[in-house]
C-alpha atoms as a PDB file:
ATOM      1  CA  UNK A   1       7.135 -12.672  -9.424  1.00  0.00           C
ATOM      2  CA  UNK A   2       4.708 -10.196 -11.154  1.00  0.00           C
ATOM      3  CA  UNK A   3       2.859 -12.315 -13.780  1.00  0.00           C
ATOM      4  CA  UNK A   4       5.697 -14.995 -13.888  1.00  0.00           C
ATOM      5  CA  UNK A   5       3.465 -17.462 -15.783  1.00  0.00           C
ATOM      6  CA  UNK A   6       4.286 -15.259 -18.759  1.00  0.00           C
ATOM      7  CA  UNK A   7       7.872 -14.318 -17.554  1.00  0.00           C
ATOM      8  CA  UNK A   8       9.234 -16.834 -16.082  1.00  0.00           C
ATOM      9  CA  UNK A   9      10.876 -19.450 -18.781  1.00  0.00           C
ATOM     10  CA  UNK A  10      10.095 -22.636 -16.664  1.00  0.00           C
ATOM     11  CA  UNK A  11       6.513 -20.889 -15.932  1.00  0.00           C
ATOM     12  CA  UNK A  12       5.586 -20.360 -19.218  1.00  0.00           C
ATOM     13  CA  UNK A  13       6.161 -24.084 -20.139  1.00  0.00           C
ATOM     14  CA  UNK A  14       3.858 -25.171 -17.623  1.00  0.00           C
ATOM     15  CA  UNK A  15       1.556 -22.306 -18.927  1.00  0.00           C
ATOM     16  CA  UNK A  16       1.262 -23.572 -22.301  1.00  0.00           C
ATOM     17  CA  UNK A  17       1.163 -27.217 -20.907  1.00  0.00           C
ATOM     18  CA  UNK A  18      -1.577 -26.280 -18.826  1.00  0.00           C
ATOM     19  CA  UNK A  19      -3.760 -23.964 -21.251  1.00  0.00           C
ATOM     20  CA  UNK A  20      -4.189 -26.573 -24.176  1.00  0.00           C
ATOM     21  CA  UNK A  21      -6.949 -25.939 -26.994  1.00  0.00           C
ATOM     22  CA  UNK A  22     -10.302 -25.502 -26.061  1.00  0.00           C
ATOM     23  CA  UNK A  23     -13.895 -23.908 -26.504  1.00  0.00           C
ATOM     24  CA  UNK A  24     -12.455 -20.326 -26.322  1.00  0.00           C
ATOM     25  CA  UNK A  25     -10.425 -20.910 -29.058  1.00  0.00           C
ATOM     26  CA  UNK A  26     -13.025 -22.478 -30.915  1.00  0.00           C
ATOM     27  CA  UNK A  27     -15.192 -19.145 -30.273  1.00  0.00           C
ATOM     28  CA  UNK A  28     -12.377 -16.368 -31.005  1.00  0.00           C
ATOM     29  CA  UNK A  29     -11.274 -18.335 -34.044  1.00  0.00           C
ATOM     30  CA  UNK A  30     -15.477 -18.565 -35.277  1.00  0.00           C
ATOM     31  CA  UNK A  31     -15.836 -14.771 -34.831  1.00  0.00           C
ATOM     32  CA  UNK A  32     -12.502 -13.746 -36.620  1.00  0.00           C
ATOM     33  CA  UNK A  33     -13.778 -16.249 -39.408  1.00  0.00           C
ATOM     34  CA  UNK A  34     -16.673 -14.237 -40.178  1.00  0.00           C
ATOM     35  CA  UNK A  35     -14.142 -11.577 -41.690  1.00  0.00           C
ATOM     36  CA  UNK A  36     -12.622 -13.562 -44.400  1.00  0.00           C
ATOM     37  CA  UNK A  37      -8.845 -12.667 -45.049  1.00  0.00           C
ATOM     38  CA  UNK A  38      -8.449 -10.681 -42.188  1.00  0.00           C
ATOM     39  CA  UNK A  39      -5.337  -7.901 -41.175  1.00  0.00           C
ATOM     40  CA  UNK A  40      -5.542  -9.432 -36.822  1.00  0.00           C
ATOM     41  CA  UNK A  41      -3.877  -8.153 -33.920  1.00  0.00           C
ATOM     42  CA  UNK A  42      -4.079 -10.633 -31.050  1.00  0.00           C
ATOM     43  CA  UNK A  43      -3.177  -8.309 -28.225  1.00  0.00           C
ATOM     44  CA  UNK A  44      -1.583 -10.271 -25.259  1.00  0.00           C
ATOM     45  CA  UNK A  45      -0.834 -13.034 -27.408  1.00  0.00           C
ATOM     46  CA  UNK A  46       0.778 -15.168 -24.784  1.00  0.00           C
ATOM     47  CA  UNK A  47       2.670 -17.897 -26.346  1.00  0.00           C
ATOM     48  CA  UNK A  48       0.427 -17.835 -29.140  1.00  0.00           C
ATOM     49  CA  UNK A  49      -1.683 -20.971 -29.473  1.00  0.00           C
ATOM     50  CA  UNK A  50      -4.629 -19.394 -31.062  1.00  0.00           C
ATOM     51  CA  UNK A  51      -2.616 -16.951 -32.805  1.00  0.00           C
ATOM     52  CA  UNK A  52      -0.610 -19.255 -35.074  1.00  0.00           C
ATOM     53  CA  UNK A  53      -4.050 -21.062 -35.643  1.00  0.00           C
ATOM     54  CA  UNK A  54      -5.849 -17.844 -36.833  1.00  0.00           C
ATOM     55  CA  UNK A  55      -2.523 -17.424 -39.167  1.00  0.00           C
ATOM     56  CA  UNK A  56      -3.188 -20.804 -40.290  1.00  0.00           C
ATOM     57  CA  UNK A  57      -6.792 -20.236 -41.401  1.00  0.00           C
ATOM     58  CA  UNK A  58      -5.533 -17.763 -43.589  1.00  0.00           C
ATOM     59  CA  UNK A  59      -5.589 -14.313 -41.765  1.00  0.00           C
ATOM     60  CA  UNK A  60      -2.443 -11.952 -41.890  1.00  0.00           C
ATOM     61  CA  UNK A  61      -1.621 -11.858 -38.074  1.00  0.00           C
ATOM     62  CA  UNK A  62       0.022  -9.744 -35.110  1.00  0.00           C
ATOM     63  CA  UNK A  63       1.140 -11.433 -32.175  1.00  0.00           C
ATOM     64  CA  UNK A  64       1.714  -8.793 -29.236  1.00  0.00           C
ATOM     65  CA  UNK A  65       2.834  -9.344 -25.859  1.00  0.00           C
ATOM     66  CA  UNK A  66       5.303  -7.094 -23.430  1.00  0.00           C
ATOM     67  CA  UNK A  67       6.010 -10.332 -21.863  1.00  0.00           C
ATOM     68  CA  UNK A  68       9.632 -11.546 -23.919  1.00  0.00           C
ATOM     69  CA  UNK A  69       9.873 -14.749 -22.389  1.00  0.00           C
ATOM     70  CA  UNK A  70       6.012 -15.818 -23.306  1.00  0.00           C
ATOM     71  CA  UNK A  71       7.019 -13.747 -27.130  1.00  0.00           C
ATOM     72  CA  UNK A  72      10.232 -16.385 -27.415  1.00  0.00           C
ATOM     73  CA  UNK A  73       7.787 -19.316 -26.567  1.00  0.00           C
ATOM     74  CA  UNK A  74       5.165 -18.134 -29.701  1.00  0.00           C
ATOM     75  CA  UNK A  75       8.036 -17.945 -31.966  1.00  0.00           C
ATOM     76  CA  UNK A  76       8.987 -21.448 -31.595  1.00  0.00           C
ATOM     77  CA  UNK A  77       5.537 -22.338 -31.975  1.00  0.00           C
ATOM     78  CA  UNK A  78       5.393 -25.024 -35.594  1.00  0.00           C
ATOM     79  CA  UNK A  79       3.709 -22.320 -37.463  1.00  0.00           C
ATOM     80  CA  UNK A  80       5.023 -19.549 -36.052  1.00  0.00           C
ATOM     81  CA  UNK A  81       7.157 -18.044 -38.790  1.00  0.00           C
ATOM     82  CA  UNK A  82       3.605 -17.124 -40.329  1.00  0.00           C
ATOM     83  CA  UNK A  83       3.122 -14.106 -37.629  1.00  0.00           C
ATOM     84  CA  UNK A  84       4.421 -10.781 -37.176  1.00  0.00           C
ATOM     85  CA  UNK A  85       5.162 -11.199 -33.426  1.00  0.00           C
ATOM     86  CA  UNK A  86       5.801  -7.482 -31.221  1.00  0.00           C
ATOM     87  CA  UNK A  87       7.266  -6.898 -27.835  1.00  0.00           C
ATOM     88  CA  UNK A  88       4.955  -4.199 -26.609  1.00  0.00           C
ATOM     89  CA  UNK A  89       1.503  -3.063 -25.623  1.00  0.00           C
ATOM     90  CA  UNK A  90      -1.333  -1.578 -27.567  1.00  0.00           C
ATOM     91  CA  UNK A  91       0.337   1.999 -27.475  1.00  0.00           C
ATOM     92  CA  UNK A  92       2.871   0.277 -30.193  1.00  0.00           C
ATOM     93  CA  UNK A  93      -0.576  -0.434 -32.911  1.00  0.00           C
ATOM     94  CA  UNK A  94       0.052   1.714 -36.417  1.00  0.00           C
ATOM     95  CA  UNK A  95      -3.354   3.567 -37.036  1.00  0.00           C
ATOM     96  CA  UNK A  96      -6.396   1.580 -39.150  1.00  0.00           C
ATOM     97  CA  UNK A  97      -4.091  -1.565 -39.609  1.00  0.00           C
ATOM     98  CA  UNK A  98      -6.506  -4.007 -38.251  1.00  0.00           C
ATOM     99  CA  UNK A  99      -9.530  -5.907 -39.600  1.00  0.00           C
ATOM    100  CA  UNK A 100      -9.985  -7.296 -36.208  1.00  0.00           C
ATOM    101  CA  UNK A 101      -8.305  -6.972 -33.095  1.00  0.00           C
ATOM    102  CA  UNK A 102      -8.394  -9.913 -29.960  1.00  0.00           C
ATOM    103  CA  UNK A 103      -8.108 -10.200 -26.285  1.00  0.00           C
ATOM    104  CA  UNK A 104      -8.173 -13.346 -24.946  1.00  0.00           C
ATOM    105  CA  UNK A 105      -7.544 -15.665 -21.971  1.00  0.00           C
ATOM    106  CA  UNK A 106      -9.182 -12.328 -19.705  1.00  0.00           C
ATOM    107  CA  UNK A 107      -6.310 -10.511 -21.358  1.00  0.00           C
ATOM    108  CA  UNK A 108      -8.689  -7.500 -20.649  1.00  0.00           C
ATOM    109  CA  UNK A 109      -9.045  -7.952 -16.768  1.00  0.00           C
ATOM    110  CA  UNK A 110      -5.243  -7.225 -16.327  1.00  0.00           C
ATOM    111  CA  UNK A 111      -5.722  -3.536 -17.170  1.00  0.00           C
ATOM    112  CA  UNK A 112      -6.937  -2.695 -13.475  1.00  0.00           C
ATOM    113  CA  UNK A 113      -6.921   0.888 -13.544  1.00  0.00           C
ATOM    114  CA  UNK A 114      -9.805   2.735 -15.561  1.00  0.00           C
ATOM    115  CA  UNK A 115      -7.163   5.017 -17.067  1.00  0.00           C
ATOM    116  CA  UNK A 116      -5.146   1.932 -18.675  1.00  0.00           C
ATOM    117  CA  UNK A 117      -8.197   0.844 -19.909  1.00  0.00           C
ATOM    118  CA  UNK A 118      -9.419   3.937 -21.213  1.00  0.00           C
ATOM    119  CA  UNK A 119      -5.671   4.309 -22.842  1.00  0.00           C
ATOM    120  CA  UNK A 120      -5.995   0.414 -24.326  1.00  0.00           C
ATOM    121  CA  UNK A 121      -9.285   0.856 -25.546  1.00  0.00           C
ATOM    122  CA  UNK A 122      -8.217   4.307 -27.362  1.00  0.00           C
ATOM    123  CA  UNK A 123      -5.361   2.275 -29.140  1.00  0.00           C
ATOM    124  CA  UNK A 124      -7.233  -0.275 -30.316  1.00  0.00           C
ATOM    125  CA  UNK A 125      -9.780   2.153 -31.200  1.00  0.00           C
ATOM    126  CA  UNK A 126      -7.210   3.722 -33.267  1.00  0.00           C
ATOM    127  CA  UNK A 127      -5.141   0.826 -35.168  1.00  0.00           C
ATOM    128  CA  UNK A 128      -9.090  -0.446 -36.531  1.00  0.00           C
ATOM    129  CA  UNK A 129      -9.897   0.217 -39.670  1.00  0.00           C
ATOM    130  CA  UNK A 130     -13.187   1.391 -39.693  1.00  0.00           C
ATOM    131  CA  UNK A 131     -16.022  -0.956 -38.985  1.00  0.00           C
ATOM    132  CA  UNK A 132     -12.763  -2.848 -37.787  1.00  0.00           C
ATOM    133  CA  UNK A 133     -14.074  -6.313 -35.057  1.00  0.00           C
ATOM    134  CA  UNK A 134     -13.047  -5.825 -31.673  1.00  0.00           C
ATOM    135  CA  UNK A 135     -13.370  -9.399 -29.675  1.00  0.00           C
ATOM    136  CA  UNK A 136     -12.224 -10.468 -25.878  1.00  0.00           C
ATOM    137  CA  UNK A 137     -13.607 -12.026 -22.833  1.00  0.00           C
ATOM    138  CA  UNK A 138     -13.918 -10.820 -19.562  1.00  0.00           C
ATOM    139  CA  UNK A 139     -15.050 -12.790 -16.340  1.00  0.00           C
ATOM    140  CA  UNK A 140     -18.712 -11.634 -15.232  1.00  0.00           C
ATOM    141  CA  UNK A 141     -18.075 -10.599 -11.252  1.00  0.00           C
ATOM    142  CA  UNK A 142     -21.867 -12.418 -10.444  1.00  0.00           C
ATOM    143  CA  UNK A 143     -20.294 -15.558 -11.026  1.00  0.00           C
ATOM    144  CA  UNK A 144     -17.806 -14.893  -8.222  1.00  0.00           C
ATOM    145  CA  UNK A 145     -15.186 -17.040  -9.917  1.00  0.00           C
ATOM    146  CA  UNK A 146     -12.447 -16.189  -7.070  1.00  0.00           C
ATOM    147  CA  UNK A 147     -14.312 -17.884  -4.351  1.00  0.00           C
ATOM    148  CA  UNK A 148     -13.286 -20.824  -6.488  1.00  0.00           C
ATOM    149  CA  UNK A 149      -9.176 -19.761  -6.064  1.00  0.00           C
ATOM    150  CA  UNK A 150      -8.681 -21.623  -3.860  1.00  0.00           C
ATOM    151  CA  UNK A 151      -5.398 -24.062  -2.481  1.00  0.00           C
ATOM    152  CA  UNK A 152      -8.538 -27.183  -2.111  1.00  0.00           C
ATOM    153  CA  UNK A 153     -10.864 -26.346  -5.436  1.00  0.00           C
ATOM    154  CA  UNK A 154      -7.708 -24.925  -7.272  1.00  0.00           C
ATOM    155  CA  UNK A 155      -5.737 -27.592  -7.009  1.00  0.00           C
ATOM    156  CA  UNK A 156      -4.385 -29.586 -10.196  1.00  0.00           C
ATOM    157  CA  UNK A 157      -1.170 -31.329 -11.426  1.00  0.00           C
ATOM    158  CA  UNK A 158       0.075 -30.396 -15.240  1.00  0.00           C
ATOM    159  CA  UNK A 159       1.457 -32.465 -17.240  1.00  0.00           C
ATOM    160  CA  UNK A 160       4.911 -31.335 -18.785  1.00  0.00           C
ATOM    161  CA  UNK A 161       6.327 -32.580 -22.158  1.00  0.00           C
ATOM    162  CA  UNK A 162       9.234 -34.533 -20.805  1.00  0.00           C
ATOM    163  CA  UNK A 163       6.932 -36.008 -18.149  1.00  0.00           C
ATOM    164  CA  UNK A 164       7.581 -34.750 -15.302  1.00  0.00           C
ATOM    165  CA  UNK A 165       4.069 -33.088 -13.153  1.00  0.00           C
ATOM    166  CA  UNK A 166       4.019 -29.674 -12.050  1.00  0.00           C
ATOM    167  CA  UNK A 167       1.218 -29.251  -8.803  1.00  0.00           C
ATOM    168  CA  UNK A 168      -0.273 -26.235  -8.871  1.00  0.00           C
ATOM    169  CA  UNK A 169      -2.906 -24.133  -6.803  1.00  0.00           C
ATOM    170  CA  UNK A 170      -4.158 -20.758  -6.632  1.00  0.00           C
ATOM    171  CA  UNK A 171      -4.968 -18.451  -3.428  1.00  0.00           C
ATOM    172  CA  UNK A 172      -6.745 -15.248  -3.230  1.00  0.00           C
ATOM    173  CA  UNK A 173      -5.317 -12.830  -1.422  1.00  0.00           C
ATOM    174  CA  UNK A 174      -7.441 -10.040  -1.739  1.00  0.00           C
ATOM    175  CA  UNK A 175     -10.836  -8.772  -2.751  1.00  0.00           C
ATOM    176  CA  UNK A 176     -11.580  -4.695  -3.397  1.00  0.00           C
ATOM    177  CA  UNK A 177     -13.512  -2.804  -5.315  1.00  0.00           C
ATOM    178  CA  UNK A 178     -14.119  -5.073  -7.823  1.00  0.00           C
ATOM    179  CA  UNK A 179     -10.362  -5.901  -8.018  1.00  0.00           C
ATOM    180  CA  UNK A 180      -9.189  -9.687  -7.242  1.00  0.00           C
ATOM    181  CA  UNK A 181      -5.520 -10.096  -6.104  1.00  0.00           C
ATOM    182  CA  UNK A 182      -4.240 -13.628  -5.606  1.00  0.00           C
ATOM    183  CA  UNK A 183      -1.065 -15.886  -5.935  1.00  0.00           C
ATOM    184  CA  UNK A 184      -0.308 -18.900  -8.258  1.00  0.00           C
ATOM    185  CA  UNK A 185       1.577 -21.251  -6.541  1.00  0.00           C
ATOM    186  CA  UNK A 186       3.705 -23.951  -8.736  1.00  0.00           C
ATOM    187  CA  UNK A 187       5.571 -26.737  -7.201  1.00  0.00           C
ATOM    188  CA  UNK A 188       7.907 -28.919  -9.473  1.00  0.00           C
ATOM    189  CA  UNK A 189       9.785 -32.564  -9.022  1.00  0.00           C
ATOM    190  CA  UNK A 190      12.799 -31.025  -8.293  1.00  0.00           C
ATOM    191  CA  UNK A 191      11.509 -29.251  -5.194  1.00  0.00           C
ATOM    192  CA  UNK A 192      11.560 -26.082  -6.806  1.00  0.00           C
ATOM    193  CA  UNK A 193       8.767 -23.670  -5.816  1.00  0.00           C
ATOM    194  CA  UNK A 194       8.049 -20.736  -7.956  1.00  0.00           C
ATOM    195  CA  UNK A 195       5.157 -18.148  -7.261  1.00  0.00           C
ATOM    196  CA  UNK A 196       3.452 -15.760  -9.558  1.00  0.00           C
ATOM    197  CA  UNK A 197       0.786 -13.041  -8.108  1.00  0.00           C
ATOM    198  CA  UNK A 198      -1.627 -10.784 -10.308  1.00  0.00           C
ATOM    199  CA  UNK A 199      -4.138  -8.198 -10.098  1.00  0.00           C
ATOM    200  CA  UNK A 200      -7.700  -8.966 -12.490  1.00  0.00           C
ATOM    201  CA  UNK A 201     -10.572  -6.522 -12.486  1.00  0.00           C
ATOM    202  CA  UNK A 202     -13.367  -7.424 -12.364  1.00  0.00           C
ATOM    203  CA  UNK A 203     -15.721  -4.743 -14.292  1.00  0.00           C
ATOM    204  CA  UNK A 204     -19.657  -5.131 -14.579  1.00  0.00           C
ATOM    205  CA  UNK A 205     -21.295  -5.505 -17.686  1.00  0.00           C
ATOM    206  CA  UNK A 206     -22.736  -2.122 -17.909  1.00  0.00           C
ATOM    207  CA  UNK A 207     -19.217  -1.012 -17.209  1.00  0.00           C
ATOM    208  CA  UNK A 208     -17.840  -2.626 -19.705  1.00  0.00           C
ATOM    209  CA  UNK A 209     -20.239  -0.986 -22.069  1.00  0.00           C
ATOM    210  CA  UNK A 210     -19.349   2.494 -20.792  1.00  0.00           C
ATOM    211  CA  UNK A 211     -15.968   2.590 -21.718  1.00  0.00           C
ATOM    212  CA  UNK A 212     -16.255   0.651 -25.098  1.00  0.00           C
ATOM    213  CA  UNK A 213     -19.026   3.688 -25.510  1.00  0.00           C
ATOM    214  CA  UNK A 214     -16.208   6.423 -24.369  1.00  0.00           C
ATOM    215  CA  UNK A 215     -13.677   4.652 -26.343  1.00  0.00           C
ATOM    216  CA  UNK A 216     -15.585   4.991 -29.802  1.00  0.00           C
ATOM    217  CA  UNK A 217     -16.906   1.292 -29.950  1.00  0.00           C
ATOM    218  CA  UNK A 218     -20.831   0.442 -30.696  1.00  0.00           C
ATOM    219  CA  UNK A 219     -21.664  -3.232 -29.026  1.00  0.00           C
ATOM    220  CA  UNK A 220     -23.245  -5.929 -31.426  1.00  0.00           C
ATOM    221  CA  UNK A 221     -23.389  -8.932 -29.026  1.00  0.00           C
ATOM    222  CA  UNK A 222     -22.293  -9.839 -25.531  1.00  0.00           C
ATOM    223  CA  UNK A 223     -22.033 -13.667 -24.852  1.00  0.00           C
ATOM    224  CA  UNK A 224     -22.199 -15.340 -21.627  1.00  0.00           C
ATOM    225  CA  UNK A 225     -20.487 -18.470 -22.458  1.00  0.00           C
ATOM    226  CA  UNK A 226     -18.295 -19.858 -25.361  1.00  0.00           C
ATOM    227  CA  UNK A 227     -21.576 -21.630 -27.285  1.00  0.00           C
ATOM    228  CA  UNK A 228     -22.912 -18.051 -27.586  1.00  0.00           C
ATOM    229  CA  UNK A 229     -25.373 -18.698 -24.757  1.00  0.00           C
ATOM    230  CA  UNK A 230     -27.000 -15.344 -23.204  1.00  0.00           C
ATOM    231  CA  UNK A 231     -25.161 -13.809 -20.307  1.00  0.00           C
ATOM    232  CA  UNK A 232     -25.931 -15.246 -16.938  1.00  0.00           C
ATOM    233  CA  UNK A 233     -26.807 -18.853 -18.400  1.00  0.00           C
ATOM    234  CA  UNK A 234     -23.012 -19.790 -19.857  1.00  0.00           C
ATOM    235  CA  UNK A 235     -19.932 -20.465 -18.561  1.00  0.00           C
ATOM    236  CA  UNK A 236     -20.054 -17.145 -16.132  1.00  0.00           C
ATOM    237  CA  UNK A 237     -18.051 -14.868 -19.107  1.00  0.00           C
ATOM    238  CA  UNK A 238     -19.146 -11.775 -20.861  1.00  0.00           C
ATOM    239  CA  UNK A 239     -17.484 -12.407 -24.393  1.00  0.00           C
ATOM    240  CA  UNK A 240     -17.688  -9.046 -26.003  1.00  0.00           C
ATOM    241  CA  UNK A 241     -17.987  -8.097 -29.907  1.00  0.00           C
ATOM    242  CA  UNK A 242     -17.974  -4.469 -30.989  1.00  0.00           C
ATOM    243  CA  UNK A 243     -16.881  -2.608 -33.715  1.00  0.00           C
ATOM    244  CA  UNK A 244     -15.187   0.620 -34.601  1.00  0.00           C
ATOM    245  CA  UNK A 245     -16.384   4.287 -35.850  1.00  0.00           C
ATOM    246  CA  UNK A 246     -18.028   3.567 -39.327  1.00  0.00           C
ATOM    247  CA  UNK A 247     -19.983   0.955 -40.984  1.00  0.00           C
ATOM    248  CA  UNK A 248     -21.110  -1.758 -39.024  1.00  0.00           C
ATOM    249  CA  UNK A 249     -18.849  -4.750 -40.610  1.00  0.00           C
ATOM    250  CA  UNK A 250     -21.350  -7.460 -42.345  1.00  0.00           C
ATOM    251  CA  UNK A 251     -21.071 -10.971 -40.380  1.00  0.00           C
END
């Protein structure tokens, strides 16, 4: 299954098991901080951990994911009555809604084709207010983080709520042009073996800067790990912060 960690109702339990709190929350929720009060869109929300936090802190918030099953998940979440959640994609924004506007988890390296990144970019170019934040994260391709996907390195066991371990592992199965194609594989007690397989690009930093640029966006910073460290001596990310047409916002 396309995506099925986000699809899949017995996949996106053991995605939320597996992807508990952690230093890239703690970053996205810093950044969106700095804009007290602020109107958020959290584009590919997933099942909304670190949306229903940024609600939480005090933000007015938009959960949006085309992904129902991962959307049902969020609802549920304790807290989650507190966000406006959307089935959809960016093309679904209203214009200059947003103080701020999110990608997380590598949200961004899904859109594989320049054109749906182009198109994504233009939306959320659009529903910002100007000066409007725009924050995600993006894997840097010199830290070769695939050569890692692998069924030996990948390999883990998640912990489900009702006890029961999932074993999981990851395999590449192919590298092109910058684009990484590989296979989740997800093994339960039962015997039950359920697969999910994605696409991520992988997009240089200077090309990331190009279409921000195209897209209307000015870069302030670009991060290379989730303590703000410079790019190339972090955690192998770029973690991108630019802004809309307009004022720069003050931070």
């Amino acid at each position: 299954m396309r995506h099925g960690e986000f699809r899949h109702p017995r996949l996106v339990q053991v995605y939320d098991a597996e992807c508990a709190w952690g230093p890239d929350d703690d970053f996205f929720r810093a950044v969106v901080d700095e804009t007290p009060a602020a109107r958020v869109v959290d584009l590919g929300c997933g099942t909304g951990r670190l949306t229903v936090a940024l609600a939480a802190a005090g933000h007015t918030v938009t959960g949006v994911d085309p992904a129902g099953a991962s959307l049902a998940a969020a609802r549920a979440r304790p807290g989650g009555e507190r966000v406006t959640w959307i089935e959809g994609t960016s093309a679904v924004l209203p214009a200059g809604a947003f103080d701020v506007a999110v990608l997380t988890s590598h949200v961004a390296q899904f859109f594989v084709d320049d054109a749906e990144c182009a198109r994504t970019l233009a939306d959320l170019h659009r529903a910002l207010a100007p000066g409007g934040r725009l924050v995600f994260d993006a894997r840097d391709p010199a830290d070769r983080r695939w050569e890692r996907w692998n069924p030996v390195d990948s390999q883990r066991l998640i912990m489900l709520p009702d006890g029961d371990e999932v074993r999981a592992w990851t395999e590449v199965t192919g590298v092109r042009d910058g684009t990484v194609s590989f296979t989740h594989h997800y093994r339960f007690v039962d015997g039950e073996e359920l697969l999910s397989t994605a696409d991520l690009r992988f997009r240089s930093e200077a090309q990331l800067r190009d279409s921000l640029a195209a897209a209307g966006f000015t870069v302030d910073r670009i991060h290379g790990g989730w303590h703000r460290e410079p790019v190339g001596q972090g955690d192998g990310e770029f973690l991108v912060i630019a802004h809309s047409g307009g004022l720069a916002p003050v931070t």
